[in-house]
N, C-alpha and C. Protein backbone atom coordinates (compact mmCIF):
# COMPACT_ATOMS: atom_id res chain seq x y z
N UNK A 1 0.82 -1.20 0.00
CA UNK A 1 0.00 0.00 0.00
C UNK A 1 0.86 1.26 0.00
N UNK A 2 2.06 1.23 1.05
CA UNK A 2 2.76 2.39 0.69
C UNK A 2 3.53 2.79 -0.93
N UNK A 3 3.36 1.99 -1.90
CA UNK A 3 3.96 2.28 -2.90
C UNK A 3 3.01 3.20 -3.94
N UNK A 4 1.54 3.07 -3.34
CA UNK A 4 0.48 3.53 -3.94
C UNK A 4 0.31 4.42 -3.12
N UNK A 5 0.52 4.96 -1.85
CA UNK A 5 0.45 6.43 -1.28
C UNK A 5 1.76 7.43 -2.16
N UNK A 6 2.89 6.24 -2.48
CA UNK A 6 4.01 7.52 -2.77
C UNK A 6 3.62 7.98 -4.67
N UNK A 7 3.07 7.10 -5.21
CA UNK A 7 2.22 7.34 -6.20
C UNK A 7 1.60 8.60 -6.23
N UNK A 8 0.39 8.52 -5.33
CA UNK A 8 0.10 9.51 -5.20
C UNK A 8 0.12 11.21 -4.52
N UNK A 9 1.68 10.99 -3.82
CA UNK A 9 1.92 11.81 -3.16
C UNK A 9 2.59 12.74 -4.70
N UNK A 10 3.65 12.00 -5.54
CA UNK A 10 4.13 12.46 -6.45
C UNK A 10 3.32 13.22 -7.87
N UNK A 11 1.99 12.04 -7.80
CA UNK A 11 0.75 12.68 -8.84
C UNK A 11 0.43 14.57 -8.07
N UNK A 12 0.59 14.31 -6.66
CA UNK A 12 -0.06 15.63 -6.42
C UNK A 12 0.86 16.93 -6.20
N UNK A 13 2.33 16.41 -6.17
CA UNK A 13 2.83 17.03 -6.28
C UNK A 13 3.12 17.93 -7.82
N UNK A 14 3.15 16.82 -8.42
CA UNK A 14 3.18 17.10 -9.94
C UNK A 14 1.88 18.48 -10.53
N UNK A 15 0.95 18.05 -9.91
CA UNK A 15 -0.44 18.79 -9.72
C UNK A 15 -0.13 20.32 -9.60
N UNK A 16 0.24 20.51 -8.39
CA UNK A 16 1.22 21.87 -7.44
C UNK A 16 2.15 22.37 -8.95
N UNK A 17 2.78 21.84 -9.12
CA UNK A 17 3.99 22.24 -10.08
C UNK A 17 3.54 22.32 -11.73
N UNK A 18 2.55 22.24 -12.48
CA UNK A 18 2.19 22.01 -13.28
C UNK A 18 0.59 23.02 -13.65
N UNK A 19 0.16 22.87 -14.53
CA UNK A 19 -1.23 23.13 -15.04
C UNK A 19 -2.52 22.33 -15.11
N UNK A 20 -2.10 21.36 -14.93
CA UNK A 20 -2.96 19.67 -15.15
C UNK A 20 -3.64 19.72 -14.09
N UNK A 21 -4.75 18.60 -13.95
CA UNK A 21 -5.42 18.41 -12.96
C UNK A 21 -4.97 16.93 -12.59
N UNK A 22 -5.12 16.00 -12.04
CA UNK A 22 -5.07 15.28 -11.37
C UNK A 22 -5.26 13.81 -12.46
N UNK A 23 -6.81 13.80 -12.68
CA UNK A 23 -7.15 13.25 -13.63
C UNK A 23 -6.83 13.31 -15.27
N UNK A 24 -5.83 14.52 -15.47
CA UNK A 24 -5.47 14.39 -16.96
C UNK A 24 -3.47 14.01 -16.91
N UNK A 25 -2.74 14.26 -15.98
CA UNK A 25 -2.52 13.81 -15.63
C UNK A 25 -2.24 11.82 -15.55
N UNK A 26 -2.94 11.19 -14.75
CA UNK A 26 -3.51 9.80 -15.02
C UNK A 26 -3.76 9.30 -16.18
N UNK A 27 -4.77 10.41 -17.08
CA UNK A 27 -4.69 10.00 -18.06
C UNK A 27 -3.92 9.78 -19.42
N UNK A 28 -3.24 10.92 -18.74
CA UNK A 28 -1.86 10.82 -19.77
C UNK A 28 -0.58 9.53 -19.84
N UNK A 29 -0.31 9.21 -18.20
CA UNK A 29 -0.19 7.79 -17.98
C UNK A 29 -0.47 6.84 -18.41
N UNK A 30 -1.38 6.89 -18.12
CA UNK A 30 -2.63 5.81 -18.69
C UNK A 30 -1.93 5.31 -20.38
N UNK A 31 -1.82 6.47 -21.43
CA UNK A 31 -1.83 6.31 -22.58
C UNK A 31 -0.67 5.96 -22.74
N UNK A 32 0.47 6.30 -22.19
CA UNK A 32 2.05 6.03 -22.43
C UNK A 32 2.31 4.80 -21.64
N UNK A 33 1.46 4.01 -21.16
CA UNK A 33 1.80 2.51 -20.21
C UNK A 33 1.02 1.83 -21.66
N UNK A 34 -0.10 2.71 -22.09
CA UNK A 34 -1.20 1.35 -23.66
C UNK A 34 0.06 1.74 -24.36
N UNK A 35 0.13 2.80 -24.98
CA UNK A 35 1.33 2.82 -26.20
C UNK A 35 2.97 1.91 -26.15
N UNK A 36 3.52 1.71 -24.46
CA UNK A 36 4.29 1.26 -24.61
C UNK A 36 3.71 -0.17 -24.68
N UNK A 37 3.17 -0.33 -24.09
CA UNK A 37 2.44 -2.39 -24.12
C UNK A 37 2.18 -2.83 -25.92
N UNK A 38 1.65 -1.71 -26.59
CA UNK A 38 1.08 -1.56 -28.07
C UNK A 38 2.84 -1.81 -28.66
N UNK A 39 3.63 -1.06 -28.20
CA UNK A 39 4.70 -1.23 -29.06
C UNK A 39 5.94 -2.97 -28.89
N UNK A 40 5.61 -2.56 -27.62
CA UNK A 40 6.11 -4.49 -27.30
C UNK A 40 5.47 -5.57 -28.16
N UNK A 41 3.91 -5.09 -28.12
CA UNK A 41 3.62 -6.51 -28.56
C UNK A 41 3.57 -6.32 -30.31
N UNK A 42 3.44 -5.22 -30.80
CA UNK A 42 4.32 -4.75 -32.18
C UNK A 42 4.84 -5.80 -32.89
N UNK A 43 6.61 -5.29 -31.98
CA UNK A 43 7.54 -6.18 -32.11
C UNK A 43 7.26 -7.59 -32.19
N UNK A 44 6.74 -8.07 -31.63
CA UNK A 44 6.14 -9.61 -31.10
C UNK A 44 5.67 -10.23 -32.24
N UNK A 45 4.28 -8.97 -33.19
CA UNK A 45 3.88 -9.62 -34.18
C UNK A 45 4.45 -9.46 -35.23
N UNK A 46 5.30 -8.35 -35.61
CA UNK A 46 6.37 -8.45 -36.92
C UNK A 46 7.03 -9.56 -37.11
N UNK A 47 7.49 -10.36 -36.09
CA UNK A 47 8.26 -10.84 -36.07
C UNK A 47 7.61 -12.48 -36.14
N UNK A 48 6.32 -12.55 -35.88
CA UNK A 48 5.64 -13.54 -36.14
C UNK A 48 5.01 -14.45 -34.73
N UNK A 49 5.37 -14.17 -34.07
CA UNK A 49 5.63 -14.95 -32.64
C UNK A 49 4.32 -14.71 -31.53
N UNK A 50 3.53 -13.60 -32.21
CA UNK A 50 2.04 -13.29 -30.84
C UNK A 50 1.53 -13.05 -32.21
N UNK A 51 -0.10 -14.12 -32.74
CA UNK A 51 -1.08 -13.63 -33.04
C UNK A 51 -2.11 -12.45 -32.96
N UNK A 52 -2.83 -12.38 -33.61
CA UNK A 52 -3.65 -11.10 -33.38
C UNK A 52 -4.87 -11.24 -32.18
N UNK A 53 -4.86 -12.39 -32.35
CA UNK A 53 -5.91 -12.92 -30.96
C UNK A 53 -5.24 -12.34 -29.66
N UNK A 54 -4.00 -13.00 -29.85
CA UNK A 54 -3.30 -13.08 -28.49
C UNK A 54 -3.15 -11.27 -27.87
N UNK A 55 -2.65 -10.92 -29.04
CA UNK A 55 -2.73 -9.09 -28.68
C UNK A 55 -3.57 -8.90 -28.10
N UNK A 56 -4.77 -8.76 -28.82
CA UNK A 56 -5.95 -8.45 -28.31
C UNK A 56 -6.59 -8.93 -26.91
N UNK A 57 -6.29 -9.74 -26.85
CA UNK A 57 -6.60 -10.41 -25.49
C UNK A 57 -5.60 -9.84 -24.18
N UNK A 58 -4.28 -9.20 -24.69
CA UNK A 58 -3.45 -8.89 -23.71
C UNK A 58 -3.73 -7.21 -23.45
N UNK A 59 -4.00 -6.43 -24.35
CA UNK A 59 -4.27 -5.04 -24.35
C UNK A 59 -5.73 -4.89 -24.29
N UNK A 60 -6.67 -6.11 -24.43
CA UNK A 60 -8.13 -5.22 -23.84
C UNK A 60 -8.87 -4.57 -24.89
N UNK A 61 -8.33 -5.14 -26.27
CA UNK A 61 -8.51 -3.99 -27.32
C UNK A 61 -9.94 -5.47 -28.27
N UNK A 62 -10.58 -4.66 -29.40
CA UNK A 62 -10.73 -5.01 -30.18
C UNK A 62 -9.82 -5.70 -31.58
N UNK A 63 -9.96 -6.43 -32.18
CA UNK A 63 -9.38 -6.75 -33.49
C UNK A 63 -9.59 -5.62 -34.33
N UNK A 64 -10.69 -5.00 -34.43
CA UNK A 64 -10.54 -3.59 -35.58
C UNK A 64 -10.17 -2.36 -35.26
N UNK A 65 -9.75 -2.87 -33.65
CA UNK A 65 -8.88 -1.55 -33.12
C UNK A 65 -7.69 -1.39 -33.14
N UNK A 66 -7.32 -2.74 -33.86
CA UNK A 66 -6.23 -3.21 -33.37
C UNK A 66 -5.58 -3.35 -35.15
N UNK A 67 -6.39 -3.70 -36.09
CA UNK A 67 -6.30 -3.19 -37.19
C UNK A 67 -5.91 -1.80 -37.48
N UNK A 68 -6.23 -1.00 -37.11
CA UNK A 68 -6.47 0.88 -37.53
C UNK A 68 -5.02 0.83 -36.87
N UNK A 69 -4.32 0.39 -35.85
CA UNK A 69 -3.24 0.80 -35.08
C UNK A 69 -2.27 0.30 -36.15
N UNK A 70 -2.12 -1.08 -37.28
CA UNK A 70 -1.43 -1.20 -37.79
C UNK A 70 -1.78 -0.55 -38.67
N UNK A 71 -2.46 0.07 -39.21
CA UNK A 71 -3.04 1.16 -40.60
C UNK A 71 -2.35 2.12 -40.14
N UNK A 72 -1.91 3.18 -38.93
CA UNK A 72 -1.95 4.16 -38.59
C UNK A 72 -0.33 4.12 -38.39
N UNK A 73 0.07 2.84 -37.94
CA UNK A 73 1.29 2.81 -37.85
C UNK A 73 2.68 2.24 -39.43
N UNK A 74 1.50 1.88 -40.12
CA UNK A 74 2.22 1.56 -41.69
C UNK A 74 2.69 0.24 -41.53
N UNK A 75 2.14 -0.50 -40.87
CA UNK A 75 2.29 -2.10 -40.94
C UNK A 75 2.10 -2.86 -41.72
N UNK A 76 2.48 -3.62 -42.64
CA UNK A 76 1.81 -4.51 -43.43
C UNK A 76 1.03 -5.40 -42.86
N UNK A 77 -0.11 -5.86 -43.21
CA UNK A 77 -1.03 -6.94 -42.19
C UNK A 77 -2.15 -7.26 -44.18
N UNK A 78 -2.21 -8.91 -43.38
CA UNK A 78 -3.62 -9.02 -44.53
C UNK A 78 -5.13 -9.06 -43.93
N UNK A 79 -5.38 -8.21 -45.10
CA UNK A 79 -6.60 -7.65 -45.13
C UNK A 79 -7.45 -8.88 -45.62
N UNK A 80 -8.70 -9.15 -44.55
CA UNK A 80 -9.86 -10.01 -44.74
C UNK A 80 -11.02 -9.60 -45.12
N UNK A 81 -12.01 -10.16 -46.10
CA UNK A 81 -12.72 -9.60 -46.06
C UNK A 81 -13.77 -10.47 -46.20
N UNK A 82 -15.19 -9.69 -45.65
CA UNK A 82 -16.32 -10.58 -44.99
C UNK A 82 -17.19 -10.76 -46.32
């Protein structure tokens, strides 16, 4: 528990010293802990070794969310169609 008080002792300090609120902040966190997890498992699938299932199942994401991220990022991937 104390590692999650000093957490938040530092979020509020950051708070004090900054423009942000608390919650944007977090949320900015938030996005640079998905983007780095997004870029690990990247690597993983270039390389052949984590399916698209498996991603998806590890990041919480959709498959067509998860599509647009390799569209957005210039990935080659094959395209299915229904």
């Amino acid at each position: 528990m104390s590692n999650l008080s000093n957490i938040k002792l530092e979020i509020e300090k950051y708070v004090k010293d900054s423009n942000f609120t608390a919650l944007q902040i977090v949320e900015k966190l938030e996005k640079h802990y998905f983007n780095k997890k997004v870029n690990a498992n990247l690597k993983l699938y270039k390389k052949g070794k984590k399916k698209v299932s498996e991603i998806t199942k590890d990041l919480k994401i959709s498959p067509r969310k998860f599509y647009a991220i390799l569209e957005q990022k210039n990935i080659q991937h094959t395209k299915y169609n229904k």
